[in-house]
PDB file of N, CA and C in Angstrom:
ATOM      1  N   UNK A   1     128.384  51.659 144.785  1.00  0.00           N
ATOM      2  CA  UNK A   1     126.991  51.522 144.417  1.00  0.00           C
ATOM      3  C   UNK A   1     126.860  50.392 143.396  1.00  0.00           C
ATOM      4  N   UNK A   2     126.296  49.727 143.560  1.00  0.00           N
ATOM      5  CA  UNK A   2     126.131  48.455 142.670  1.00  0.00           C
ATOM      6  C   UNK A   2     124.420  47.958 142.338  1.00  0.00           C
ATOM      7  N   UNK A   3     123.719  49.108 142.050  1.00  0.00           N
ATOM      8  CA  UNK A   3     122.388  49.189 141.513  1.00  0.00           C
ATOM      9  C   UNK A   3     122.276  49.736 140.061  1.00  0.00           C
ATOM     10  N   UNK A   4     121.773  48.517 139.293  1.00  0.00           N
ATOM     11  CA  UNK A   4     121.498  48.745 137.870  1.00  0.00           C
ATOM     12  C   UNK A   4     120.776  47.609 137.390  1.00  0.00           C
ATOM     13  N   UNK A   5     119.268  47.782 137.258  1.00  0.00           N
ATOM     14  CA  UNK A   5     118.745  46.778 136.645  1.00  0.00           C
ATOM     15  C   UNK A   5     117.600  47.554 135.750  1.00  0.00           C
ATOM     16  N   UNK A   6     117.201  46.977 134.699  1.00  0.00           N
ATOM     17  CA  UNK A   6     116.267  47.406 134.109  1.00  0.00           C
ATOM     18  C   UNK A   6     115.222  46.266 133.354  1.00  0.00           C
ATOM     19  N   UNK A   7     114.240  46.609 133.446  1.00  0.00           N
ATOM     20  CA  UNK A   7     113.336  45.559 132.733  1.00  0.00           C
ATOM     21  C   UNK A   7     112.654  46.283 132.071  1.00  0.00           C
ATOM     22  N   UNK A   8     111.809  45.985 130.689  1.00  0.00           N
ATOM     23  CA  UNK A   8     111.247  46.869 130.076  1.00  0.00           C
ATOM     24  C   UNK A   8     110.507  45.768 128.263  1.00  0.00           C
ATOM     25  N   UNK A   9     109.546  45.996 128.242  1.00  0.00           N
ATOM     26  CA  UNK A   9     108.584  45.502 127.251  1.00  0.00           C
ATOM     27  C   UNK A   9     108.674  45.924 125.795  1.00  0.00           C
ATOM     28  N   UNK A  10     108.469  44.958 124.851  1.00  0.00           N
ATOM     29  CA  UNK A  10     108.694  46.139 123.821  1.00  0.00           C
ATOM     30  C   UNK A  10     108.574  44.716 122.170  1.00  0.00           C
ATOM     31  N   UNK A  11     108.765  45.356 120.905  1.00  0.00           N
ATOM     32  CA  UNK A  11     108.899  44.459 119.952  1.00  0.00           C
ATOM     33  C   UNK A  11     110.274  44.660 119.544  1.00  0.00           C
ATOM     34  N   UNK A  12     110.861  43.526 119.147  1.00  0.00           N
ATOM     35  CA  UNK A  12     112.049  43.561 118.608  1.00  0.00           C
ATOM     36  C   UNK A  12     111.902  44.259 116.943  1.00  0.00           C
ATOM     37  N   UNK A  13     112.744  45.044 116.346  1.00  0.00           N
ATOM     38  CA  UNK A  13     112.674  45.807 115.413  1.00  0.00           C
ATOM     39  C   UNK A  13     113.961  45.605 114.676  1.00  0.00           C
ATOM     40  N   UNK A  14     114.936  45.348 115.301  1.00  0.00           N
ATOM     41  CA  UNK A  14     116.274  45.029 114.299  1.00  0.00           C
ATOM     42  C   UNK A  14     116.889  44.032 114.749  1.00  0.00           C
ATOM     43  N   UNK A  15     117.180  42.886 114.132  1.00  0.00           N
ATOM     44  CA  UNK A  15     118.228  42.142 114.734  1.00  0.00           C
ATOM     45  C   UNK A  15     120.013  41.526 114.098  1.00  0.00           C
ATOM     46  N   UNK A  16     120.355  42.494 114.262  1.00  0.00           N
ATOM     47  CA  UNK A  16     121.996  42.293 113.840  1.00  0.00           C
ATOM     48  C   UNK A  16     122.846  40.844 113.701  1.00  0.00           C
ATOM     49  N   UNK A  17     123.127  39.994 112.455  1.00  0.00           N
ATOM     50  CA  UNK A  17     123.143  39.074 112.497  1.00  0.00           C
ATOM     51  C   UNK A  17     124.260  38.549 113.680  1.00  0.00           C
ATOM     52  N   UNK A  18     124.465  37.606 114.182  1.00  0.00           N
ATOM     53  CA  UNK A  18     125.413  36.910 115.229  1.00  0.00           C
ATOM     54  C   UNK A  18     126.705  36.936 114.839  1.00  0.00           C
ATOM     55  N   UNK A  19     127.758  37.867 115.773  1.00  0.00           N
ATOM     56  CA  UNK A  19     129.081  37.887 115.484  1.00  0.00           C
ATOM     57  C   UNK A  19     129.834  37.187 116.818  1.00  0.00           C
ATOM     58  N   UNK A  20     131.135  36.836 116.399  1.00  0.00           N
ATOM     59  CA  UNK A  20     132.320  36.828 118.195  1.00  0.00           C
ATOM     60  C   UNK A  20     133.044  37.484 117.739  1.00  0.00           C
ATOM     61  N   UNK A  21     133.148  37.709 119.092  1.00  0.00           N
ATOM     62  CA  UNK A  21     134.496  38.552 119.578  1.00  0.00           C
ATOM     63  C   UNK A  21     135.646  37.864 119.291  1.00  0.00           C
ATOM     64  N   UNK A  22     136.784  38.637 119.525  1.00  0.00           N
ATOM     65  CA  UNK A  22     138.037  37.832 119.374  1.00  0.00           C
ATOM     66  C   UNK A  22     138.454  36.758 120.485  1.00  0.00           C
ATOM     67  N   UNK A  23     137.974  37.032 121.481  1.00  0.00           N
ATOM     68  CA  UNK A  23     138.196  35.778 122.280  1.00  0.00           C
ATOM     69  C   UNK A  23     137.013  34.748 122.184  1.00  0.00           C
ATOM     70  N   UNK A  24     136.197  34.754 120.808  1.00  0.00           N
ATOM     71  CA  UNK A  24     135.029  33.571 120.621  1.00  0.00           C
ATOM     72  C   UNK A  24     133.803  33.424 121.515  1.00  0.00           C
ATOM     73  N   UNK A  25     133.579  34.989 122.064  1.00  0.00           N
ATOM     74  CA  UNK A  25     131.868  35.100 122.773  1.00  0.00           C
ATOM     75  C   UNK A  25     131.040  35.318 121.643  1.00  0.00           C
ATOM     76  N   UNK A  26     129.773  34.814 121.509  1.00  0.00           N
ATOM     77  CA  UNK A  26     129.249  35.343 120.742  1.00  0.00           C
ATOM     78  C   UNK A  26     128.106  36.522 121.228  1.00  0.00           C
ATOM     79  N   UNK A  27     128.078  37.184 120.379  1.00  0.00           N
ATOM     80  CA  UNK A  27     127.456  39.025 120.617  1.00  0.00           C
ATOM     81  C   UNK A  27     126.708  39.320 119.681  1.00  0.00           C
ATOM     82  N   UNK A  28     125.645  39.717 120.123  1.00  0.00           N
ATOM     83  CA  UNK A  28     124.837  40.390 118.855  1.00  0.00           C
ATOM     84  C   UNK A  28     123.916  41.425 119.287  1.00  0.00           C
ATOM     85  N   UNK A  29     123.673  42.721 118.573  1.00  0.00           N
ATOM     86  CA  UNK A  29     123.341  43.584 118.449  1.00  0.00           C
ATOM     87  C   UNK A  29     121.921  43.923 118.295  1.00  0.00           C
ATOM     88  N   UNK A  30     120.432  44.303 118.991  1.00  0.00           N
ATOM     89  CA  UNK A  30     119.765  44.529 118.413  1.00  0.00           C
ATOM     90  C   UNK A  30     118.979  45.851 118.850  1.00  0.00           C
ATOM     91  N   UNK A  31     117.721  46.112 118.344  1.00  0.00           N
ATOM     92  CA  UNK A  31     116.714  46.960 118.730  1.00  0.00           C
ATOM     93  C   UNK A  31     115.185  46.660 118.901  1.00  0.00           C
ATOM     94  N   UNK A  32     114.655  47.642 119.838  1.00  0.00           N
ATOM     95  CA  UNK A  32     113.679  46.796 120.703  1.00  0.00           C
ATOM     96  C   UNK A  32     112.773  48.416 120.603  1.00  0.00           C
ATOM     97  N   UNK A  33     111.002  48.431 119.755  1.00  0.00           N
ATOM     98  CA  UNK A  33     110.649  49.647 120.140  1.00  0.00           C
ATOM     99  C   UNK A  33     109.621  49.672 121.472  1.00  0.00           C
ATOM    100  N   UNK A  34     109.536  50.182 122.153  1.00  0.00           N
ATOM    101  CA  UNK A  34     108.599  50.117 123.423  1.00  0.00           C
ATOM    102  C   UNK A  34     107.474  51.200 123.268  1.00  0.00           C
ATOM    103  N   UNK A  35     106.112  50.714 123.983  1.00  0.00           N
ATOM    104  CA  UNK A  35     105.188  51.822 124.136  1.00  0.00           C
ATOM    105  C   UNK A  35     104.188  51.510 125.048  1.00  0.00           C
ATOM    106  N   UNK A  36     104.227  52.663 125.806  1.00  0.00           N
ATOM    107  CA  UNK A  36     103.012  52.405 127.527  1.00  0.00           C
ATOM    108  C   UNK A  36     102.809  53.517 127.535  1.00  0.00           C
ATOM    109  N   UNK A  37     101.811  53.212 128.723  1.00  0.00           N
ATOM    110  CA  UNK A  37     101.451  54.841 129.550  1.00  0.00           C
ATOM    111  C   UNK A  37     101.807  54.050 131.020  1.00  0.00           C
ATOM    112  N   UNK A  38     102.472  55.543 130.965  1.00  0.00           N
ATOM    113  CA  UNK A  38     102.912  55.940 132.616  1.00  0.00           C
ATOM    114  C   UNK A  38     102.479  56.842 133.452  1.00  0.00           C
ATOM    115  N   UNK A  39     102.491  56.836 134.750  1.00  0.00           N
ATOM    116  CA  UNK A  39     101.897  58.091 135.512  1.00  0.00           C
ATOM    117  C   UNK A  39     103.143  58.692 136.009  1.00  0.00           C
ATOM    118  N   UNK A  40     102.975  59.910 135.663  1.00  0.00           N
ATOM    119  CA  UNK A  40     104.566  60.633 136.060  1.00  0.00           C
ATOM    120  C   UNK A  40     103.564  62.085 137.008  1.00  0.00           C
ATOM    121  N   UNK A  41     104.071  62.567 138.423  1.00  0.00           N
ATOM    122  CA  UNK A  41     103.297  63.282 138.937  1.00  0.00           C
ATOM    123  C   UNK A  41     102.071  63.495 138.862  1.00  0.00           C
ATOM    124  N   UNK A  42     101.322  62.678 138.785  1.00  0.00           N
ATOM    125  CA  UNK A  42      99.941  61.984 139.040  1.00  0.00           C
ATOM    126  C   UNK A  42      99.428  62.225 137.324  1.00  0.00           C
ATOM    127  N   UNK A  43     100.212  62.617 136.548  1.00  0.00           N
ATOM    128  CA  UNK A  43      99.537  62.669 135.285  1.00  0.00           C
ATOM    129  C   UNK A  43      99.995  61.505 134.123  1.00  0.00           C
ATOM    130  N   UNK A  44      99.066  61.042 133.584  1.00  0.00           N
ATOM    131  CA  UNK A  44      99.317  59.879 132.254  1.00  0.00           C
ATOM    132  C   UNK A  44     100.181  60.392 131.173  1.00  0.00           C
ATOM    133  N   UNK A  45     101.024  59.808 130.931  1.00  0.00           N
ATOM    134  CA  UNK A  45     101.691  60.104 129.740  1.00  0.00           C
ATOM    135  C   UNK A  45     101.854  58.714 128.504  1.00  0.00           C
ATOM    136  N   UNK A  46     101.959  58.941 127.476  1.00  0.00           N
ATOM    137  CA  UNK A  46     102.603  58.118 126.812  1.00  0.00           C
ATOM    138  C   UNK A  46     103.824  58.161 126.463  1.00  0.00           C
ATOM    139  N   UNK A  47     104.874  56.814 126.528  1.00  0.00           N
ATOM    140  CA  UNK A  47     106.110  56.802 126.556  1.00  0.00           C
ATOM    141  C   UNK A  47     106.396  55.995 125.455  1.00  0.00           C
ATOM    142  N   UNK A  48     107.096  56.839 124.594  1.00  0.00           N
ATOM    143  CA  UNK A  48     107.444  55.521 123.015  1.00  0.00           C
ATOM    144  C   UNK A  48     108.643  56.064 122.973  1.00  0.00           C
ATOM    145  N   UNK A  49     109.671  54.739 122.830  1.00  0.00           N
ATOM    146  CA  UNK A  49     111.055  55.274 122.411  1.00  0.00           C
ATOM    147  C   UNK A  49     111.571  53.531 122.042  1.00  0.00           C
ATOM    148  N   UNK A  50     112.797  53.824 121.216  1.00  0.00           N
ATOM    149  CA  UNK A  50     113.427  52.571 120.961  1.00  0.00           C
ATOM    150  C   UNK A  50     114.647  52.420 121.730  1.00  0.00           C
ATOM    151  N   UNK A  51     115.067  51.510 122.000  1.00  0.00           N
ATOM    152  CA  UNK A  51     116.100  50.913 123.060  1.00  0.00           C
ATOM    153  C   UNK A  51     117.360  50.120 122.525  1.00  0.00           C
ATOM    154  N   UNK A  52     118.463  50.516 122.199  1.00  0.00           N
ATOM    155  CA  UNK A  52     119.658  49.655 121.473  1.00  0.00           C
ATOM    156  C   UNK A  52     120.129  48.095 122.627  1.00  0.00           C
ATOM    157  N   UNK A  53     119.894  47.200 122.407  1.00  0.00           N
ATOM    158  CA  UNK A  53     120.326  46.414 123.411  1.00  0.00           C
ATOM    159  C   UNK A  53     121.763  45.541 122.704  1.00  0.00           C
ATOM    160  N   UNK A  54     121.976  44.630 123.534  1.00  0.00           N
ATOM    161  CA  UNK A  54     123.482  43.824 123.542  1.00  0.00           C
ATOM    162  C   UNK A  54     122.997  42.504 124.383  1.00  0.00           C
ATOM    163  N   UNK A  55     123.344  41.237 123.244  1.00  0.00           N
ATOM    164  CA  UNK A  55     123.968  40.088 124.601  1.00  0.00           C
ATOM    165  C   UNK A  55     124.834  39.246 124.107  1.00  0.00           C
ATOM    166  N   UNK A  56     125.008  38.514 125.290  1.00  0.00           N
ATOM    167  CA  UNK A  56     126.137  37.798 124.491  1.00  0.00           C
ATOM    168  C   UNK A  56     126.272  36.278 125.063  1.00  0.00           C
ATOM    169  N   UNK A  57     127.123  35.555 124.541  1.00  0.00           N
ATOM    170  CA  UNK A  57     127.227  34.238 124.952  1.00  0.00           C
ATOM    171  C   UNK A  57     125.988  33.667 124.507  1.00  0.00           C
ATOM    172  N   UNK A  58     125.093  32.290 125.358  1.00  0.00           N
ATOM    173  CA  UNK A  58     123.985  31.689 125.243  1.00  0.00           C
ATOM    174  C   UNK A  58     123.033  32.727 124.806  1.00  0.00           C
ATOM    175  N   UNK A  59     122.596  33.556 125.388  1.00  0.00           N
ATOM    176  CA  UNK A  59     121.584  34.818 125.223  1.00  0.00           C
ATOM    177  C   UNK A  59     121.878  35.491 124.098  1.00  0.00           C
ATOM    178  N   UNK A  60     122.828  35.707 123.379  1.00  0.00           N
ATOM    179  CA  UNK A  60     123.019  36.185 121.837  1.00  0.00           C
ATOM    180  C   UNK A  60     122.831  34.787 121.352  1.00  0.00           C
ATOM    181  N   UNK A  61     122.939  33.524 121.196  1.00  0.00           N
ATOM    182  CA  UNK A  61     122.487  32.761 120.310  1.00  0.00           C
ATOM    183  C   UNK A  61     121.169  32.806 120.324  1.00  0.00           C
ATOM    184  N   UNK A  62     120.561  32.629 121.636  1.00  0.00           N
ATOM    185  CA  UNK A  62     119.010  32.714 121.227  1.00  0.00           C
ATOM    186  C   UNK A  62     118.174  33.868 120.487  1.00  0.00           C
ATOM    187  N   UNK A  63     118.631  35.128 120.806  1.00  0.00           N
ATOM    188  CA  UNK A  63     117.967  35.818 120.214  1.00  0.00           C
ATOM    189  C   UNK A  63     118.462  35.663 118.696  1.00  0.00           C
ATOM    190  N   UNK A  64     119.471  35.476 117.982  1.00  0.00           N
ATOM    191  CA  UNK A  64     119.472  35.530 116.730  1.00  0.00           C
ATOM    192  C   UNK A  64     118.366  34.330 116.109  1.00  0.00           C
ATOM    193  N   UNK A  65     118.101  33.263 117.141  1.00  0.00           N
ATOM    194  CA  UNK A  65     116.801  32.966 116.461  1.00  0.00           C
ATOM    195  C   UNK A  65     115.136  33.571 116.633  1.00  0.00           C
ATOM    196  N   UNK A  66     115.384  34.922 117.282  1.00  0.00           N
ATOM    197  CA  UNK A  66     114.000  34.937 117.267  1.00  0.00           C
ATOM    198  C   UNK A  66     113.684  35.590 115.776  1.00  0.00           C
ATOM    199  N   UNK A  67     112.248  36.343 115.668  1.00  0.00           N
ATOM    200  CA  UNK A  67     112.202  37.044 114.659  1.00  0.00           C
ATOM    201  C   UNK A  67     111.726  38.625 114.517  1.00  0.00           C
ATOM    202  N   UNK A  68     112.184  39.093 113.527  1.00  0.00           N
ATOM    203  CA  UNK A  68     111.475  40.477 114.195  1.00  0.00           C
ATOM    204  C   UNK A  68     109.664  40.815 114.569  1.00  0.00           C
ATOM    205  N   UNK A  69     109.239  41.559 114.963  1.00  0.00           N
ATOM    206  CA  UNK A  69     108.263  41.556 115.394  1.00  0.00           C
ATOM    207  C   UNK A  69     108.254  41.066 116.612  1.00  0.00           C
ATOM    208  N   UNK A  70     108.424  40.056 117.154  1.00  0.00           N
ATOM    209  CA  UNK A  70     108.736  39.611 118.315  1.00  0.00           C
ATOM    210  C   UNK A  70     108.558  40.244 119.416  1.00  0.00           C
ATOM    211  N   UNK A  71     107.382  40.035 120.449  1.00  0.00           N
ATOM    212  CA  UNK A  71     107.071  40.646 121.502  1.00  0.00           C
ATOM    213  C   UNK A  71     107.825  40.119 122.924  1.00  0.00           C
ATOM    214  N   UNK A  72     108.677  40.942 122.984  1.00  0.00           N
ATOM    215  CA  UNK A  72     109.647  40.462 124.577  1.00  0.00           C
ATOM    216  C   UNK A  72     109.618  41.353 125.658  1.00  0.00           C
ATOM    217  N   UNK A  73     109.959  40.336 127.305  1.00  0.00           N
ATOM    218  CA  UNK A  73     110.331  41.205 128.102  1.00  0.00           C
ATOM    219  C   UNK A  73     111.916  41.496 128.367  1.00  0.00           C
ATOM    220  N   UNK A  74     112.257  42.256 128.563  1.00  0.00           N
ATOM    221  CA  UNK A  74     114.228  42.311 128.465  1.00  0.00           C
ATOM    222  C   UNK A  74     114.600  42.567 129.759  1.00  0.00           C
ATOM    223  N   UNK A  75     115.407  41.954 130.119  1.00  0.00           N
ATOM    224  CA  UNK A  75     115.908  42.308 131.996  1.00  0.00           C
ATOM    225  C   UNK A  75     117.784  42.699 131.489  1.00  0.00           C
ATOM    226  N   UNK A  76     118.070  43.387 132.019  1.00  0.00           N
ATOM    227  CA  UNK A  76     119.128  43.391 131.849  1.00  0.00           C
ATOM    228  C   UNK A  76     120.002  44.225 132.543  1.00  0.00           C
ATOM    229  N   UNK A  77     120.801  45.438 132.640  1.00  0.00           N
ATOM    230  CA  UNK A  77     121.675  46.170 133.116  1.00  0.00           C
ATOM    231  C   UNK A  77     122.299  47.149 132.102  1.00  0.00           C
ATOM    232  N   UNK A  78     122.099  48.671 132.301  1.00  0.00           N
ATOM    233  CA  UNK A  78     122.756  49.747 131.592  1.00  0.00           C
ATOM    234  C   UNK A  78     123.814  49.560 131.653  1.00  0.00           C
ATOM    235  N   UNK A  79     124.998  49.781 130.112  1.00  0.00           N
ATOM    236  CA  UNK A  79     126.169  50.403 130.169  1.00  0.00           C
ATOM    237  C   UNK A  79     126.115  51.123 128.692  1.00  0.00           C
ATOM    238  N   UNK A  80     127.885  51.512 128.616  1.00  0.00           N
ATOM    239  CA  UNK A  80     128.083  51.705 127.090  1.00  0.00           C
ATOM    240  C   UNK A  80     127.295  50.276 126.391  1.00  0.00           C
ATOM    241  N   UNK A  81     127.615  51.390 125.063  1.00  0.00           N
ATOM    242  CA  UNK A  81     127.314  49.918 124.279  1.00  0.00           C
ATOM    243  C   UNK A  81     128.441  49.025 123.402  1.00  0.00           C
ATOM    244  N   UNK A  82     129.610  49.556 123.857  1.00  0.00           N
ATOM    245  CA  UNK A  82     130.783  49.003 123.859  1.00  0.00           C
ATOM    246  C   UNK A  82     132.155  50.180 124.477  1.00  0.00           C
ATOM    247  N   UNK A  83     133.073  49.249 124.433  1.00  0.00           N
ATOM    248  CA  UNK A  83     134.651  49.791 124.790  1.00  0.00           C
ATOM    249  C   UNK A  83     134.642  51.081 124.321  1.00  0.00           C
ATOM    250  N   UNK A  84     134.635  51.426 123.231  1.00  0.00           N
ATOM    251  CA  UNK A  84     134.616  52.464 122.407  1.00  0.00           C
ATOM    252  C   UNK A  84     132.902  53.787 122.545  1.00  0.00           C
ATOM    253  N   UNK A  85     132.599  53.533 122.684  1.00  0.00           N
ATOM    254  CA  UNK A  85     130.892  53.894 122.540  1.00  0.00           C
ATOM    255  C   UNK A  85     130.678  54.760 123.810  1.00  0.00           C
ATOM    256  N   UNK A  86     130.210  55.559 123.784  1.00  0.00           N
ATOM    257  CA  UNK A  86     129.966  56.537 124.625  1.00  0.00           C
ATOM    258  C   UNK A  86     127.899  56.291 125.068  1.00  0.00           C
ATOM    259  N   UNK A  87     127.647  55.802 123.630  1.00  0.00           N
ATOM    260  CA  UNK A  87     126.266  55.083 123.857  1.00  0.00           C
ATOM    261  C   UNK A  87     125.493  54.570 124.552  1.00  0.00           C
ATOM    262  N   UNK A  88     124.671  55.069 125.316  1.00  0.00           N
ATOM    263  CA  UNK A  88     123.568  53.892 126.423  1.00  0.00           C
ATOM    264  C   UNK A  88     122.911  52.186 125.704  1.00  0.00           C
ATOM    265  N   UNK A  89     123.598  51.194 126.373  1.00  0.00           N
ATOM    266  CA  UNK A  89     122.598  50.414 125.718  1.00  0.00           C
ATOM    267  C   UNK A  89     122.229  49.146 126.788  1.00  0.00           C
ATOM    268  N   UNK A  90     121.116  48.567 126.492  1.00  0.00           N
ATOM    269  CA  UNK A  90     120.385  47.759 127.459  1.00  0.00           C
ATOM    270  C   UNK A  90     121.215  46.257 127.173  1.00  0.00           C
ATOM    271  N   UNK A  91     121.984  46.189 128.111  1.00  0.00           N
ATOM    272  CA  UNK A  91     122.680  44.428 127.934  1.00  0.00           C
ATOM    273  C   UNK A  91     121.641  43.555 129.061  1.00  0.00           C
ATOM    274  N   UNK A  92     121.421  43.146 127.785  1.00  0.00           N
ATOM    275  CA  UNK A  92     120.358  41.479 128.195  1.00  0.00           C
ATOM    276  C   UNK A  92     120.863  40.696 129.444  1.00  0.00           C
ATOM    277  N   UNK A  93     120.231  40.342 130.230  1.00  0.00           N
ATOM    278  CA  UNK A  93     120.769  39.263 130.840  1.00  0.00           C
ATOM    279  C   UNK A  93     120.044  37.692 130.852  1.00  0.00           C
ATOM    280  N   UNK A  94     118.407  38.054 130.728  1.00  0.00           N
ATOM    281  CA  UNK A  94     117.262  37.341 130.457  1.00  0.00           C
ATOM    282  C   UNK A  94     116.048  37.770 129.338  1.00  0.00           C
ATOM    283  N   UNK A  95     115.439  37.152 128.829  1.00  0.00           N
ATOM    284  CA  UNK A  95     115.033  37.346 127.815  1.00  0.00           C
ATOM    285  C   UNK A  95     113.527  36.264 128.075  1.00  0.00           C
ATOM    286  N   UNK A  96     111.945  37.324 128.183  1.00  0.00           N
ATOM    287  CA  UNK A  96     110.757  36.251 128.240  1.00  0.00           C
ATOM    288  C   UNK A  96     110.041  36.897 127.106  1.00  0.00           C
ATOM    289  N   UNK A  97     109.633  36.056 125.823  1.00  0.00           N
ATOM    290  CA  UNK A  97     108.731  35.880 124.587  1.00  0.00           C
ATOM    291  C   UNK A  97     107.069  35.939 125.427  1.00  0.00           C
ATOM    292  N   UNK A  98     106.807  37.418 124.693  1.00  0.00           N
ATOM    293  CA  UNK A  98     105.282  37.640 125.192  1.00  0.00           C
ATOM    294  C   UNK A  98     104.511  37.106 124.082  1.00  0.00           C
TER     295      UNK A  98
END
C-alpha cells in the first residue's frame, strides 16, 4: 500500500530553530494550529487541533525563514516524527503562504 498524503491549512505557531543531521540535511521542527468546519455524517462540526510537522533539506531552510503567525497550506505525508518517536507528525513535502 503506498497511500499517504495529507494536505491541511493552518497558522504556523512554533518554529524550532534550523538544525542537521549528522550526515548535513538540514531539519527543522515545527507547529502548525488548524481550524474549519467539516461535515462529518451530514452534520457540521468544528475541527481545531495543532499538528507537529518536520522538513528537511531545501523545505527546512525555507520555513526557518518564515514567521510565526504565518498562514500556510502543508502537503506532505504521515510518519513518526523521528527514528526514535512513536509520535504522528506531518513531514512537509510542499509548502503554499496564504
Amino acid at each position: 500500500m503506498n497511500c499517504n498524503q495529507t494536505i491541511i491549512c493552518g497558522k504556523i505557531i512554533r518554529i524550532d530553530p534550523l538544525r542537521y543531521t549528522p550526515v548535513g540535511k538540514a531539519v527543522i521542527e515545527f507547529e502548525v494550529s488548524h481550524a474549519s468546519r467539516q461535515i462529518e455524517a451530514g452534520i457540521e462540526r468544528l475541527v481545531v487541533c495543532k499538528i507537529f510537522a518536520v522538513a528537511l533539506a531545501d523545505m527546512a531552510k525555507a520555513i526557518s525563514g518564515m514567521e510565526v503567525d504565518s498562514s500556510v497550506k502543508l502537503t506532505g505525508f504521515l510518519a513518526k516524527r523521528n527514528k526514535i518517536s512513536s509520535q504522528l507528525a506531518l513531514h512537509v513535502t510542499h509548502i503554499d503562504i496564504l
